[in-house]
Protein backbone atom coordinates (compact mmCIF):
# COMPACT_ATOMS: atom_id res chain seq x y z
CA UNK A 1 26.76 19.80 -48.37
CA UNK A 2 27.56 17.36 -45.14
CA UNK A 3 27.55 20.43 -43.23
CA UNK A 4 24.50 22.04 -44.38
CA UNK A 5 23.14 18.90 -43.72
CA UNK A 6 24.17 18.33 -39.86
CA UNK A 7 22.88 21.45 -39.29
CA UNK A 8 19.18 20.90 -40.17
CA UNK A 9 19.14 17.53 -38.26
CA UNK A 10 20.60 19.56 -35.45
CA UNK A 11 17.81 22.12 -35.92
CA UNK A 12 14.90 19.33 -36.11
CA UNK A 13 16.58 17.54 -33.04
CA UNK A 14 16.22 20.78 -30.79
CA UNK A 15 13.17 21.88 -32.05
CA UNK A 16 11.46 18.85 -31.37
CA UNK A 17 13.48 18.68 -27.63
CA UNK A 18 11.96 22.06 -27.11
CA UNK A 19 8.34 20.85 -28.48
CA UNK A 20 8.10 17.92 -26.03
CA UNK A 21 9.62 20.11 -23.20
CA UNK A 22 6.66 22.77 -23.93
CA UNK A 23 3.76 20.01 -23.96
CA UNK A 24 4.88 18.48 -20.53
CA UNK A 25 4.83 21.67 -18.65
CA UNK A 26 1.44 22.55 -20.36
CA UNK A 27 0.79 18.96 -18.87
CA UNK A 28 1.74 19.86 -15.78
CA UNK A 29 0.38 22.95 -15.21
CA UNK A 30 -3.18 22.10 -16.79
CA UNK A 31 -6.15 21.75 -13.99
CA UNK A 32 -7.21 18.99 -12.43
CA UNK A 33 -10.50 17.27 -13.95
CA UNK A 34 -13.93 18.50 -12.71
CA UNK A 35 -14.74 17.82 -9.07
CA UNK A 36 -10.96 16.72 -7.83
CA UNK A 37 -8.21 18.47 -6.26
CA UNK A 38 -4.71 19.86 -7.83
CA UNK A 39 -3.26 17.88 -5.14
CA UNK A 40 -2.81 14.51 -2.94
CA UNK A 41 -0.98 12.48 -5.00
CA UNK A 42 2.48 11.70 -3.31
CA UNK A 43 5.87 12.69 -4.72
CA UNK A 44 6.97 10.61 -1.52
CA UNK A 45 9.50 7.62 -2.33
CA UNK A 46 8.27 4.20 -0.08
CA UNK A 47 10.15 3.44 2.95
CA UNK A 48 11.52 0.13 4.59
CA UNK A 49 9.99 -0.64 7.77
CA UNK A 50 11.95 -3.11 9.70
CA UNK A 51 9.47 -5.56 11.74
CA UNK A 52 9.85 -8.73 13.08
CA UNK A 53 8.84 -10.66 10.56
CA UNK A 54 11.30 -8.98 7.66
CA UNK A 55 11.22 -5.42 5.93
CA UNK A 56 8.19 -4.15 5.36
CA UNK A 57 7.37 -1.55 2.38
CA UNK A 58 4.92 1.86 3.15
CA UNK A 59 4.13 3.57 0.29
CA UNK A 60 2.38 6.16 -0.15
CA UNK A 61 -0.82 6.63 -2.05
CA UNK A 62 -1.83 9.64 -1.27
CA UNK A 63 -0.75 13.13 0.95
CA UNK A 64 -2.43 15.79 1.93
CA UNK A 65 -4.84 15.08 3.65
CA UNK A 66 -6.22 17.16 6.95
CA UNK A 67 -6.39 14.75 9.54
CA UNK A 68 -7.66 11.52 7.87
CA UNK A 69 -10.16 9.92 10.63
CA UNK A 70 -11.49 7.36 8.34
CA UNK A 71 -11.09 4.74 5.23
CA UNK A 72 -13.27 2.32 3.53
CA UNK A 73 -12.73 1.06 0.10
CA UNK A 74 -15.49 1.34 -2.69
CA UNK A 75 -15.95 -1.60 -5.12
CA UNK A 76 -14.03 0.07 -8.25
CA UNK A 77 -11.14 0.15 -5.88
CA UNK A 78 -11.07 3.95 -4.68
CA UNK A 79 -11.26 5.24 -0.99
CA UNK A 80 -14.21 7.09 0.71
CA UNK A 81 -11.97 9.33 3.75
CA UNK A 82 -13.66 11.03 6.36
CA UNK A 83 -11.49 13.63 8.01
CA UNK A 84 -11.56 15.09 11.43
CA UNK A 85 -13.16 18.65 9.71
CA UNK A 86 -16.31 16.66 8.98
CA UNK A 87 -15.52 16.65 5.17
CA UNK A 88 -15.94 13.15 3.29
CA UNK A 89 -13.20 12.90 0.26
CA UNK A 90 -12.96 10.42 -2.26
CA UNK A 91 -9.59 8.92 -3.31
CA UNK A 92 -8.48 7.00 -6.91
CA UNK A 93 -5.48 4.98 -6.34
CA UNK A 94 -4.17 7.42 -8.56
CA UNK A 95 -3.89 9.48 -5.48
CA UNK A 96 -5.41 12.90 -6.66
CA UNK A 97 -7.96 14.03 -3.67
CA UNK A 98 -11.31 15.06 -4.71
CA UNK A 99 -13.18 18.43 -3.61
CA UNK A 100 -15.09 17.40 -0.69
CA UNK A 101 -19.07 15.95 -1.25
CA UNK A 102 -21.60 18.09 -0.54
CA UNK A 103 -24.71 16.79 1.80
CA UNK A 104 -22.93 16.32 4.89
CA UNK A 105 -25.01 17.41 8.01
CA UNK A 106 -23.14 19.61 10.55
CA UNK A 107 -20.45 18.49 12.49
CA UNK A 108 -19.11 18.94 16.08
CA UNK A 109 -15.32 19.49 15.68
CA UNK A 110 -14.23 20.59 18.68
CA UNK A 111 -11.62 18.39 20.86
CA UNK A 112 -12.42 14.75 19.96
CA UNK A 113 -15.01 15.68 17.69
CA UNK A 114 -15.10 15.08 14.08
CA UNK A 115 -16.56 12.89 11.10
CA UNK A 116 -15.59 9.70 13.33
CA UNK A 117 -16.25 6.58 10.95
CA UNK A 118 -17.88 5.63 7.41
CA UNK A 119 -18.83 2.15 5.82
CA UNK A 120 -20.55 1.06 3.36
CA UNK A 121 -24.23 -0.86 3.47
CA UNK A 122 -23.49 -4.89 2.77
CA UNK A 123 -25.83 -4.16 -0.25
CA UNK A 124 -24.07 -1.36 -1.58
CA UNK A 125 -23.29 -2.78 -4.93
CA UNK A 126 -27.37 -2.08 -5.74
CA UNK A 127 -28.58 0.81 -3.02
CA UNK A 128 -24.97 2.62 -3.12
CA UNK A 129 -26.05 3.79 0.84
CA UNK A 130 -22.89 4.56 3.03
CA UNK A 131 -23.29 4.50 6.96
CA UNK A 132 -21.07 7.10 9.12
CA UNK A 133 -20.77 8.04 12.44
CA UNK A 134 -19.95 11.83 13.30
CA UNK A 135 -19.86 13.77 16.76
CA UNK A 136 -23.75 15.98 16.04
CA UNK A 137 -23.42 19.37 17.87
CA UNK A 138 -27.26 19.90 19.87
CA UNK A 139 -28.03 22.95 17.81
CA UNK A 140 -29.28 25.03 21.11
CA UNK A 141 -26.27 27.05 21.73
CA UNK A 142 -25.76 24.99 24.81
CA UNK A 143 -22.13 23.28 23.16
CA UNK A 144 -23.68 20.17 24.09
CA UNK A 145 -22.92 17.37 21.40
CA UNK A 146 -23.08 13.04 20.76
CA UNK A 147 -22.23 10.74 18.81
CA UNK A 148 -24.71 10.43 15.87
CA UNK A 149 -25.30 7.66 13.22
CA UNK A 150 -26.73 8.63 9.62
CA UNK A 151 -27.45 6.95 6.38
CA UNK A 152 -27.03 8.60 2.87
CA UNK A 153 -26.93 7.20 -0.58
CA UNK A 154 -23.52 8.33 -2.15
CA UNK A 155 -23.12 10.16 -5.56
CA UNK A 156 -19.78 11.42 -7.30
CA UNK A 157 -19.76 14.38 -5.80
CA UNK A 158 -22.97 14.52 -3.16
CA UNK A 159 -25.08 12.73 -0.49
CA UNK A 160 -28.30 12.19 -0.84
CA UNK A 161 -31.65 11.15 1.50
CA UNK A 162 -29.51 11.73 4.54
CA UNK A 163 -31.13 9.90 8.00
CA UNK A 164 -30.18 9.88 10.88
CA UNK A 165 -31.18 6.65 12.49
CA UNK A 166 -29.08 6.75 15.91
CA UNK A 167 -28.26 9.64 18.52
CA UNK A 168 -26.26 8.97 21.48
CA UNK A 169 -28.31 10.23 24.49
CA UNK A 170 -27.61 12.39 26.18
CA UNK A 171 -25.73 14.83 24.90
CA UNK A 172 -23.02 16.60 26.85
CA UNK A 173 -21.52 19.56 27.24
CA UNK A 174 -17.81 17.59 26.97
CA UNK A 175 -15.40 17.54 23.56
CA UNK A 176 -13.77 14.38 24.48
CA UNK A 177 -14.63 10.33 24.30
CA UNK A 178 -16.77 10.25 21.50
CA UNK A 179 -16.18 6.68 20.52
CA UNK A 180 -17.57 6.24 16.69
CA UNK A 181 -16.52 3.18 14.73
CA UNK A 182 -19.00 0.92 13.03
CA UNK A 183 -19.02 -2.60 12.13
CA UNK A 184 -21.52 -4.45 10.17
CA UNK A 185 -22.26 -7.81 11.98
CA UNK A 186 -22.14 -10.92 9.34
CA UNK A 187 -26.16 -10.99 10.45
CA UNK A 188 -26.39 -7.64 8.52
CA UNK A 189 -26.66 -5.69 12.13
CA UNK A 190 -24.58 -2.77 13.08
CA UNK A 191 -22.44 -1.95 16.00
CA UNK A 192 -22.09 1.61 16.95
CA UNK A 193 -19.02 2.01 19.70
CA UNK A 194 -19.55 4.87 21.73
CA UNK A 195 -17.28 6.57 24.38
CA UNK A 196 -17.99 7.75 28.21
CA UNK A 197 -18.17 11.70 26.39
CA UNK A 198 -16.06 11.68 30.67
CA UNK A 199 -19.96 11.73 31.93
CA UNK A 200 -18.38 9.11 34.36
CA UNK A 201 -21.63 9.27 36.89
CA UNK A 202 -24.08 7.94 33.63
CA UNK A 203 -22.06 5.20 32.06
CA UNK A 204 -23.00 2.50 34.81
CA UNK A 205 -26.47 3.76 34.32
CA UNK A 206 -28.35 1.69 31.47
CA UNK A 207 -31.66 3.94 30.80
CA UNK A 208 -28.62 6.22 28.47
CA UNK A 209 -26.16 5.01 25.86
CA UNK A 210 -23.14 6.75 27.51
CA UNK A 211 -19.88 4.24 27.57
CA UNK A 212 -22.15 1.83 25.64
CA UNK A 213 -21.72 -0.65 22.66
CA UNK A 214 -25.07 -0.29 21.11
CA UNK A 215 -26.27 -2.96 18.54
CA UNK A 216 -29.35 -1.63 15.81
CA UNK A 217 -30.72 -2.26 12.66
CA UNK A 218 -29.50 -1.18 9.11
CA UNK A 219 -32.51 1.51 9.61
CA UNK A 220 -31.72 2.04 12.93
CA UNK A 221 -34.56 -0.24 14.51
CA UNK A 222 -33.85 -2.65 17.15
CA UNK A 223 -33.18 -6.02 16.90
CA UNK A 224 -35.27 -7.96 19.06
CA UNK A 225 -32.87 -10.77 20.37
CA UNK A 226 -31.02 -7.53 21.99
CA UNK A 227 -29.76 -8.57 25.30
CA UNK A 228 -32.00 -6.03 27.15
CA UNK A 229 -35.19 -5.89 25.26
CA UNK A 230 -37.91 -5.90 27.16
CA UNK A 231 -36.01 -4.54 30.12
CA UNK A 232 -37.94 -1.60 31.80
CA UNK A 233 -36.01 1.35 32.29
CA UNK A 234 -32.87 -0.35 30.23
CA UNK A 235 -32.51 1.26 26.30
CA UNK A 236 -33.10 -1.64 24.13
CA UNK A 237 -30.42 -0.73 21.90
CA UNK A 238 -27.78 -1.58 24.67
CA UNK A 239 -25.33 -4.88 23.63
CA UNK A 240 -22.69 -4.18 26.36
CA UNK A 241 -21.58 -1.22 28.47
CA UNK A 242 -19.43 -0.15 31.13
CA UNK A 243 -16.96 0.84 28.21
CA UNK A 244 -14.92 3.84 28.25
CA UNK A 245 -13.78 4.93 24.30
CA UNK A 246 -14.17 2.67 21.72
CA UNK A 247 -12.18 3.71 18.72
CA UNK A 248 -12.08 0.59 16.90
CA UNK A 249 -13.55 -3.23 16.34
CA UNK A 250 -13.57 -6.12 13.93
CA UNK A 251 -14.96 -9.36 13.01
CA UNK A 252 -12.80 -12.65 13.87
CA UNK A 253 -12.98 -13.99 10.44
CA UNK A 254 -13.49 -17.30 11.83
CA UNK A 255 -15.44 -17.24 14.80
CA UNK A 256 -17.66 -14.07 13.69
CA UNK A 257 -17.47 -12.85 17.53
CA UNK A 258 -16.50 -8.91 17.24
CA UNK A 259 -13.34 -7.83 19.27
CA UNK A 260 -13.08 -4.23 20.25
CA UNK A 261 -10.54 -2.13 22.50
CA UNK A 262 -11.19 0.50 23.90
CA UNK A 263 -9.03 3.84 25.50
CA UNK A 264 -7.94 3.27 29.14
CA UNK A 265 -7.48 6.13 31.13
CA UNK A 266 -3.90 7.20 32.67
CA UNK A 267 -2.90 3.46 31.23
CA UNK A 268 -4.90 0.52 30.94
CA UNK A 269 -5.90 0.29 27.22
CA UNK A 270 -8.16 -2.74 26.78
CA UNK A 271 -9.00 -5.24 24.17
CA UNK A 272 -12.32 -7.01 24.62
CA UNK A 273 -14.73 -9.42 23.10
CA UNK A 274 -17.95 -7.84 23.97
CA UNK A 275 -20.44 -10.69 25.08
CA UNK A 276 -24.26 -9.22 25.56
CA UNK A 277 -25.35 -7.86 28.66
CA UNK A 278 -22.10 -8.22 29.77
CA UNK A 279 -20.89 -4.72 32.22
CA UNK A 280 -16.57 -4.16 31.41
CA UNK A 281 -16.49 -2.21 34.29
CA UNK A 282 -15.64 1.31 33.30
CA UNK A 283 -15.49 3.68 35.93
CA UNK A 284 -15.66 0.75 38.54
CA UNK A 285 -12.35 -0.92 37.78
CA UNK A 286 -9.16 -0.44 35.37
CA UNK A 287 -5.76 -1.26 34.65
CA UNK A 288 -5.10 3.01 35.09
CA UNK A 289 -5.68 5.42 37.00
CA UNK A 290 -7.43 8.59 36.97
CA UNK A 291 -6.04 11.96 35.34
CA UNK A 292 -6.02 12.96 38.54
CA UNK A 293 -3.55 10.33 39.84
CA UNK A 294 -6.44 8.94 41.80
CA UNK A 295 -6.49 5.10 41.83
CA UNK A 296 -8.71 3.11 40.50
CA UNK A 297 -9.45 -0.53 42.16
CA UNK A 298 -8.22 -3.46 39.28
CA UNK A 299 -10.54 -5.41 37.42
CA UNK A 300 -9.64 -8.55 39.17
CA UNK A 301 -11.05 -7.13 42.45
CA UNK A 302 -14.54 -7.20 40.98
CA UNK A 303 -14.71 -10.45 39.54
CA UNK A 304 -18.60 -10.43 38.73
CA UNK A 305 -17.46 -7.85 36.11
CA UNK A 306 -16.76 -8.86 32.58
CA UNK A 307 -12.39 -9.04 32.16
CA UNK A 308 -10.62 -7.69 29.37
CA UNK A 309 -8.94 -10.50 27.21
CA UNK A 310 -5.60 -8.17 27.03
CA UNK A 311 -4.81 -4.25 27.96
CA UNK A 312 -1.73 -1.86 27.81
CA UNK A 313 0.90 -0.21 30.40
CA UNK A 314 2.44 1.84 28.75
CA UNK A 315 -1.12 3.10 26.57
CA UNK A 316 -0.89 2.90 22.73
CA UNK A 317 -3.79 4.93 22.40
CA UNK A 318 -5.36 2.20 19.85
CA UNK A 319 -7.80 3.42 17.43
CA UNK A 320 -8.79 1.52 13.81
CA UNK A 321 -8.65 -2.42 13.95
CA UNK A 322 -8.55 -5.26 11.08
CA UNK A 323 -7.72 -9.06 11.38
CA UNK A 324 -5.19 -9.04 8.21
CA UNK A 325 -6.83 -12.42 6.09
CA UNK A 326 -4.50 -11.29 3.16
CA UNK A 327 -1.45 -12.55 1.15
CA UNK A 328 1.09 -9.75 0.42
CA UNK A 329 2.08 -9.70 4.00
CA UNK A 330 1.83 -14.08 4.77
CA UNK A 331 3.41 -13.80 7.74
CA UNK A 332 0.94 -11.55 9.25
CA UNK A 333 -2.04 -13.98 8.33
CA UNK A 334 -4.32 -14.39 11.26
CA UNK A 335 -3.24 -11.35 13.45
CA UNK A 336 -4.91 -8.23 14.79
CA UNK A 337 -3.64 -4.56 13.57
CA UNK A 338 -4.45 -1.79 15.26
CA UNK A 339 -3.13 1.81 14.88
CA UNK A 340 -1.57 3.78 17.88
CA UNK A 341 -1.79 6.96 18.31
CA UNK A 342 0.27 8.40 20.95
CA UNK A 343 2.54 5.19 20.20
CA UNK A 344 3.09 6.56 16.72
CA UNK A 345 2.92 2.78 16.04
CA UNK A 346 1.37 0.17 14.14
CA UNK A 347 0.23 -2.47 16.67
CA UNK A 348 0.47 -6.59 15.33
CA UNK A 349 -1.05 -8.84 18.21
CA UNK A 350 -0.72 -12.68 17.76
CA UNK A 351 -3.65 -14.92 18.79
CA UNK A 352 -4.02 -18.53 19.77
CA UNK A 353 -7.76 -18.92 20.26
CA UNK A 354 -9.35 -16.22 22.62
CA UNK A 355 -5.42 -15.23 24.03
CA UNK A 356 -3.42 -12.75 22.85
CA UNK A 357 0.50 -14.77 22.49
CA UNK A 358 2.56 -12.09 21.29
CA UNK A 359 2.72 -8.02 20.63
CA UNK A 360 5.40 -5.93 18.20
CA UNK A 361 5.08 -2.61 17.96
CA UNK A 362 6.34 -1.42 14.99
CA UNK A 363 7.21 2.04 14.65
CA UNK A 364 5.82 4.30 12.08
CA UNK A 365 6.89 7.92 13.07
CA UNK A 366 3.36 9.02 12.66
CA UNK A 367 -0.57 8.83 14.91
CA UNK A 368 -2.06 5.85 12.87
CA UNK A 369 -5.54 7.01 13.26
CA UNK A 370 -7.23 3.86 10.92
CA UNK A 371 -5.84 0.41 9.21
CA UNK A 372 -7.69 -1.76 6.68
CA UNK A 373 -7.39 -4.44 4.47
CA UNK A 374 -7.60 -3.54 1.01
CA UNK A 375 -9.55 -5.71 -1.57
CA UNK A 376 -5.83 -6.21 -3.16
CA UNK A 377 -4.17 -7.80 -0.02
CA UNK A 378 -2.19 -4.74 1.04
CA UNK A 379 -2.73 -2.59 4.41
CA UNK A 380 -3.74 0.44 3.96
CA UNK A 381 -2.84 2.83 7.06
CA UNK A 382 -4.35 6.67 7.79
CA UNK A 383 -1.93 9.05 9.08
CA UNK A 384 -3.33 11.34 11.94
CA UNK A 385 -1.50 14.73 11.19
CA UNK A 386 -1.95 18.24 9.61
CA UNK A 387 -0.55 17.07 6.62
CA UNK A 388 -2.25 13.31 6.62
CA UNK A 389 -1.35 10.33 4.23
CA UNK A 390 -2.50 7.04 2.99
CA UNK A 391 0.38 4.94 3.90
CA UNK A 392 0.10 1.47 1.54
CA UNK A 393 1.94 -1.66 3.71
CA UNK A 394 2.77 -4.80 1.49
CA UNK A 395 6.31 -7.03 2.82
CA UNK A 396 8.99 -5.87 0.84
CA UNK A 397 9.41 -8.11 -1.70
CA UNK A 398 6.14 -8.02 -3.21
CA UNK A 399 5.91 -5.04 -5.76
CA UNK A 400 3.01 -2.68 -6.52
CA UNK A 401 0.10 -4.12 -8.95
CA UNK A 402 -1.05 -1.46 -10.81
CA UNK A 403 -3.61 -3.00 -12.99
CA UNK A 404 -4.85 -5.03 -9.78
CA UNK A 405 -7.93 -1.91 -9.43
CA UNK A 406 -10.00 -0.19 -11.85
CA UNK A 407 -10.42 3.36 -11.20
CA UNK A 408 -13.94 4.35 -12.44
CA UNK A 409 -16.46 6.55 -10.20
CA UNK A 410 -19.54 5.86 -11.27
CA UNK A 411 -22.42 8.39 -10.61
């Protein structure tokens, strides 16, 4: 009787093993939800990063991706990403990767060329409009192509009423130095940074926007305290020029001024706080030299020019800038990040006032294409490779929140 007993409770036990073994592979193996991808969430375990200021943990949030460009955060917590293909992706924390949104005009994807930046309007929380900056091909079979600015309002899993309410002119017949970030000015302006597109013989010349940092309206208008309005034969839209690539730029969260850097050539990568009307230089002077090996005269010898606050020899190819304002990484409080390409680094600069005190690069084995603060403290970092990630920074001993977003997507 004991025996025939032990036997059926061994029978129950392994049926039921084998029922809840059955259910999570049919789990597993089920599809993804409408409109999202069967993959991007990472099976990757978080590293230590040793920095200067204590371990550091990078987690990731999400793999996968094909050469993340781009990040900005929507208010329920999820990412938009624009990658380099021109295709705009949204991302839960969960980490699955949606199918991309439809409504994107074409883009020039050639070299440098790509979906370059996206932000959101300061009123998106009521006119859900995004702003992004993409390299637009000319569309005459010449292969001539600039930097563009459009407007669209954004939807699960579309655009919609796409404008375009800025063209870089002109455009060349050159896939490198398209420039493209965006910043929205605390006056509700926009910034558009824009490269040289290596037409060195226009950027000193002011009736074009090549090498320019070009202030406009949300709807692309011009503001009319402009440094150059009024100006005949000077586009209106001007704020500073003589720049050569400017892949990233942020808002001191105290002063308000914007800081940008900005690619040097063979060396001198520049950080700058762009005053209007102001002429950095570019081709005139720089802290490099030409691909060629050709010299170029330092700024110093042309002191009526405007002088970078800090630059680079070696390069770290910057590109994406924040000031981190948050708490899960205190020591960092008050200091520039930037991302480094050909450094593979994450770049933490130190400021007292106007005056960069200290530098660490910290090494992250990967092109850190963007870096921004995310509403829940943490750095998030983009990872500029085939195979791209959202890399999630916090210090060490401070451990993942996961109630700390809610992941809805409303329509």
């Amino acid at each position: 009787m004991l025996l025939r007993t032990r036997n059926r409770l061994y029978r129950s036990v392994t049926l039921g093993f084998v029922l809840a073994a059955l259910c999570t592979l049919m789990l597993a193996a089920a599809p993804p939800a409408p409109g999202w991808a069967a993959t991007g969430k990472s099976k990757t375990t978080a590293r230590t990063v040793e920095t200067a200021t204590g371990p550091i943990r990078a987690e990731p949030v999400a793999t996968g991706l094909k050469r993340p460009w781009s990040l900005v955060f929507l208010p329920d917590g999820s990412m938009l990403v624009a990658e380099e293909s021109g295709q705009l992706l949204r991302v839960p924390q969960s980490g699955n990767i949606s199918k991309p949104l439809s409504g994107l005009p074409e883009v020039y994807t050639t070299g440098n060329g790509g979906l370059l930046d996206v932000r959101l309007d300061p009123d998106f929380a009521s006119n859900r409009r995004i702003y992004f900056a993409f390299a637009e091909p000319a569309g005459d079979g010449s292969g001539k192509a600039g930097t563009s600015v459009a407007r669209a309002v954004l939807h699960k899993d579309h655009i919609s009423d796409l404008e375009i309410i800025f063209r870089q002119t002109p455009k060349v017949a050159d896939e490198r130095n398209f420039g493209g970030r965006l910043a929205f000015a605390p006056d509700g302006t926009l910034f558009v940074m824009l490269g040289d597109r290596f037409a060195l013989d226009l950027v000193q010349d002011l009736s074009n926007t090549i090498g320019a940092l070009v202030r406009i309206n949300a709807d692309g208008s011009v503001p009319q305290d402009n440094p150059f309005v009024g100006r005949q034969g000077v586009r209106p839209e001007i704020w500073s020029y003589g720049h050569r690539n400017i892949e990233g730029g942020a808002f001191h969260p105290q002063t308000q001024d914007l800081w940008i850097h900005e690619f040097g050539p063979l060396g001198g990568d520049e950080l700058n706080i762009p005053r209007p009307g102001l002429n950095y230089g570019w081709p005139l002077v720089s802290w490099g030299r030409h691909y060629s090996g050709e010299d170029i005269p330092d700024p110093p010898t042309r002191p009526e020019l405007a002088q970078s606050i800090y630059h680079w020899n070696p390069v770290i190819s910057p590109s994406g800038m924040t000031f981190y304002t948050g708490a899960l990484i205190p020591e960092w409080q008050g200091n520039i990040l930037i991302g480094g390409l050909s450094s593979n680094a994450l770049i933490r600069l130190t400021l007292r006032g106007d005056r960069v005190i200290a530098e660490e690069r910290i090494e992250m084995g990967a092109r850190i294409r963007d870096i921004v603060q995310g509403p829940d403290g943490a750095l998030y970092l983009l990872t500029d490779q085939p195979k791209g990630e959202i890399l999630r920074l916090t210090a060490a001993d401070k451990p993942r929140d996961q109630t700390s977003f809610e992941e809805s997507v409303p329509d």
